[in-house]
Protein backbone atom coordinates (compact mmCIF):
# COMPACT_ATOMS: atom_id res chain seq x y z
CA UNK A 1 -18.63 26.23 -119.71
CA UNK A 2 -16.13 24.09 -120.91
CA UNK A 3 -12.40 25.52 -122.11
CA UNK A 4 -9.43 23.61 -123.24
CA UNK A 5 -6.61 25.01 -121.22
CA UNK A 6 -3.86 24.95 -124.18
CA UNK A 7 -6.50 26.14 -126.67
CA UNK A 8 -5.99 29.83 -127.64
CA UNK A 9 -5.62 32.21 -124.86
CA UNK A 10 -7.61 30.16 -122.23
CA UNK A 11 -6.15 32.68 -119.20
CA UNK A 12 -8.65 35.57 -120.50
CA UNK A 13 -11.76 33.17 -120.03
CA UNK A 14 -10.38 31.61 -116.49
CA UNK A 15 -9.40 34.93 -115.37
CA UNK A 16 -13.47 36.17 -115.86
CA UNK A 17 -15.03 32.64 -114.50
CA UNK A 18 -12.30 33.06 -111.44
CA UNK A 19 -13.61 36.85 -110.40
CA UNK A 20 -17.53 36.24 -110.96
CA UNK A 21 -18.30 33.91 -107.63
CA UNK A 22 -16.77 32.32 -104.81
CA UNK A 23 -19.20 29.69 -105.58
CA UNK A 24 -18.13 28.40 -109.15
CA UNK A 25 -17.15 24.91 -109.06
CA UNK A 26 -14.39 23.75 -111.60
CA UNK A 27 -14.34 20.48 -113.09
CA UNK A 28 -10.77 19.73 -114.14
CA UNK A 29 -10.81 17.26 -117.02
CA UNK A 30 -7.34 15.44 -117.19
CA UNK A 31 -5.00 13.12 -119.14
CA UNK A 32 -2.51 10.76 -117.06
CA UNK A 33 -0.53 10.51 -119.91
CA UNK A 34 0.51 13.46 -121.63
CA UNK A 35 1.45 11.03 -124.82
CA UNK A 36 -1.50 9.71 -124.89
CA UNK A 37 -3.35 13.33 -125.43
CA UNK A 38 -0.74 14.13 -127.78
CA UNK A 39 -0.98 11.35 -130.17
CA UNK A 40 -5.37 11.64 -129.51
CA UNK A 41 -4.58 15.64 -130.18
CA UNK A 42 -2.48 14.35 -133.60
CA UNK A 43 -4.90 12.07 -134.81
CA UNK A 44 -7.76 14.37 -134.03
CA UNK A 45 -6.16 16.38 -136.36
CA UNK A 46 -5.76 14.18 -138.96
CA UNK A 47 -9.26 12.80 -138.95
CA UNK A 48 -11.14 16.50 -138.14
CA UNK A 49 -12.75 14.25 -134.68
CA UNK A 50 -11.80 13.03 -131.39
CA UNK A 51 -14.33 10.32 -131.44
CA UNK A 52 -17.15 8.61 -133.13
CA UNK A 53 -21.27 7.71 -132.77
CA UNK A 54 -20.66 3.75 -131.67
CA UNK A 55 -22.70 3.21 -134.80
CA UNK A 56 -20.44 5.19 -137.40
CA UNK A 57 -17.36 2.96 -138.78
CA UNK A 58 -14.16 4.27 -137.36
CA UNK A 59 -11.43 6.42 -139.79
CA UNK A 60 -8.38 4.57 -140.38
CA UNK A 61 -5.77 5.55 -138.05
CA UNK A 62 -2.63 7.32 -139.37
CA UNK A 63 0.79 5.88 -138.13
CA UNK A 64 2.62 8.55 -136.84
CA UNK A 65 5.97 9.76 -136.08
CA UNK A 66 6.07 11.83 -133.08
CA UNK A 67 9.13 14.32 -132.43
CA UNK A 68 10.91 13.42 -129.36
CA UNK A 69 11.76 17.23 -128.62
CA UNK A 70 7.99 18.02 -129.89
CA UNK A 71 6.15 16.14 -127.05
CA UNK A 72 8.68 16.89 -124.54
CA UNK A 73 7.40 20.79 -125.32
CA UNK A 74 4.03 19.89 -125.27
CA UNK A 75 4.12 17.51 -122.23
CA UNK A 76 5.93 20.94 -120.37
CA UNK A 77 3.42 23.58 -121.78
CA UNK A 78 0.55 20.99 -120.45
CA UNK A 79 2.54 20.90 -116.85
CA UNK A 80 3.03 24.26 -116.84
CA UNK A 81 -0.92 25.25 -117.57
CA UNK A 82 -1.99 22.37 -114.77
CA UNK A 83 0.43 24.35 -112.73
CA UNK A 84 -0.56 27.85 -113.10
CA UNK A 85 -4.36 26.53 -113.01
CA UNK A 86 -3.18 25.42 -109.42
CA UNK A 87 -1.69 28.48 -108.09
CA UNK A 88 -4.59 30.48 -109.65
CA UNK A 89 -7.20 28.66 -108.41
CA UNK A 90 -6.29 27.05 -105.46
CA UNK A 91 -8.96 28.69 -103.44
CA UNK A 92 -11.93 27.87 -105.81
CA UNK A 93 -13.61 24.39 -105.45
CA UNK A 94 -11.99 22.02 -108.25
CA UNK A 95 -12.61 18.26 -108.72
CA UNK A 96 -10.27 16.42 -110.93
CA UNK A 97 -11.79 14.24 -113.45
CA UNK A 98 -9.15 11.65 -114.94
CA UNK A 99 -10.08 11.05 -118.55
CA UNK A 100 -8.68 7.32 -117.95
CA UNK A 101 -11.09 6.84 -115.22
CA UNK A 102 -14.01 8.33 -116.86
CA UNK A 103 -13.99 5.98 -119.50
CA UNK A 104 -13.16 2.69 -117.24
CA UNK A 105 -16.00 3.94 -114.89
CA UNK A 106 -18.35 5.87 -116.67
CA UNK A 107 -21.01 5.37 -114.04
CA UNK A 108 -18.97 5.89 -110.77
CA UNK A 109 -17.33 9.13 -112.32
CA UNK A 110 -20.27 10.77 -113.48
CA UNK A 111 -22.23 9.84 -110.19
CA UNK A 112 -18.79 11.68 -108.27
CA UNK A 113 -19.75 14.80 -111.10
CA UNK A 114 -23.22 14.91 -109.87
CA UNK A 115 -22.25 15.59 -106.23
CA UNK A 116 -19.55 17.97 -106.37
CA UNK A 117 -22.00 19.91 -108.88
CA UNK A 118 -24.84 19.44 -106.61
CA UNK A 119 -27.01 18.27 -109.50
CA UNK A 120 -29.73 15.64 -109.13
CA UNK A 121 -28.48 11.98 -109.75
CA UNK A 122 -29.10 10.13 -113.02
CA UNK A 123 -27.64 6.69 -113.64
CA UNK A 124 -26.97 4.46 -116.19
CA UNK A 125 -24.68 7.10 -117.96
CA UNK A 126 -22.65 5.08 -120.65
CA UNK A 127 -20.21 6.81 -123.50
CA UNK A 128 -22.74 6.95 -126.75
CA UNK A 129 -19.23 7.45 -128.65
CA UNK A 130 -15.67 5.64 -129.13
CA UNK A 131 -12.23 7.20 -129.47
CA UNK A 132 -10.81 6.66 -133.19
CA UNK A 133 -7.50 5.47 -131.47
CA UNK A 134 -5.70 2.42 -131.15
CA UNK A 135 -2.57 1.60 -128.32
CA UNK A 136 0.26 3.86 -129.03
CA UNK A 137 2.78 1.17 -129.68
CA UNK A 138 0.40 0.50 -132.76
CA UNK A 139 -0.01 4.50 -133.92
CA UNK A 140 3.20 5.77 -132.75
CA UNK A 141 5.52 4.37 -135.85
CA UNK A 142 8.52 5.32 -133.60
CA UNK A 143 7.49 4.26 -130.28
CA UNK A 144 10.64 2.34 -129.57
CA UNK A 145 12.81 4.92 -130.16
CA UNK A 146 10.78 7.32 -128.37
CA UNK A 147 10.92 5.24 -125.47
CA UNK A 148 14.87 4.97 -125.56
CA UNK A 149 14.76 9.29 -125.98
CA UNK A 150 12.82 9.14 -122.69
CA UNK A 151 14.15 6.55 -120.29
CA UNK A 152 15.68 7.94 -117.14
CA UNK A 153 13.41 11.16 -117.61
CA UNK A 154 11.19 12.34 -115.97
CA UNK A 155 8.54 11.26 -118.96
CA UNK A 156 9.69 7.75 -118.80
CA UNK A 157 6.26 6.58 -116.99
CA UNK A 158 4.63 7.93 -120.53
CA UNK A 159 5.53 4.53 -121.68
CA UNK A 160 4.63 2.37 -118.94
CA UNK A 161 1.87 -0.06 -120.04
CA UNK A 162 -1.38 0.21 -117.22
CA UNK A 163 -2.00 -2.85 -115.15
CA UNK A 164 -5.39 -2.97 -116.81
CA UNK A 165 -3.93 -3.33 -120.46
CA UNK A 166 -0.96 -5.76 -119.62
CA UNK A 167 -4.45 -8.15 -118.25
CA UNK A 168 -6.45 -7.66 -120.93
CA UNK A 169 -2.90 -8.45 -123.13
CA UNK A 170 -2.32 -11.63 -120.96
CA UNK A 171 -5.69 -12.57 -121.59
């Protein structure tokens, strides 16, 4: 079963999985950056999809201006539910699954998956879709000055470019 945390009232649905079995395994899907899901949570929005068939032609992506005080909310509310997941379930078994990393290493993820789930291997696992995205700093139409809003917080890192895009930039 698979439940957004900040989608409805989430807590009701954890609440039954967490008192059925000792033996339930959570897989915890996760963002590293909280701006990143916002603006992907935005444009999802706009476009009625998070992603794409590789084959389908990609909707344009809308510019956006993002409220400073609007993410910092939503970057807190997301904290706060990783949080009270945490406390709730620290004594269930939970594996993390960083988005990020999922779709840099499709393969080595899913092969981690298969063993904390105790499933039978199958390789060769490749994403049969594409996000409708582009880099913030070409979506976000205020990215500068949302940077400026956030340096010296503690959501500064949101708009710290990953060693792995400041390569393929170089390149």
């Amino acid at each position: 079963m698979f439940q957004h945390l900040n989608h409805d009232d989430a807590w009701k649905v954890w609440q039954y999985l967490g008192g059925l079995n000792a033996a339930v395994r959570y897989l915890c899907m996760r963002r590293r950056n909280v701006l990143e899901q916002f603006v992907s949570h935005e444009q999802a929005m706009v476009h009625g999809r998070w992603q794409v068939w590789q084959d389908q032609r990609r909707p344009e992506v809308v510019t956006l201006v993002v409220d400073p005080r609007r993410l910092e909310r939503f970057a807190a509310q997301m904290e706060g539910c990783w949080d009270r997941f945490d406390r709730e379930f620290s004594a269930q078994e939970r594996m993390p699954v960083w988005y990020e990393d999922l779709c840099a290493q499709t393969e080595a993820v899913s092969i981690q998956v298969q063993q904390f789930l105790g499933a039978t291997h199958v390789s060769g696992l490749r994403p049969a879709t594409i996000k409708v995205g582009r880099p913030l700093s070409e979506v976000v139409g205020n990215y500068d000055q949302l940077r400026h809003y956030f340096r010296g917080s503690k959501y500064e890192s949101l708009f710290e470019v990953p060693a792995t895009e400041r390569l393929r930039r170089a390149a």
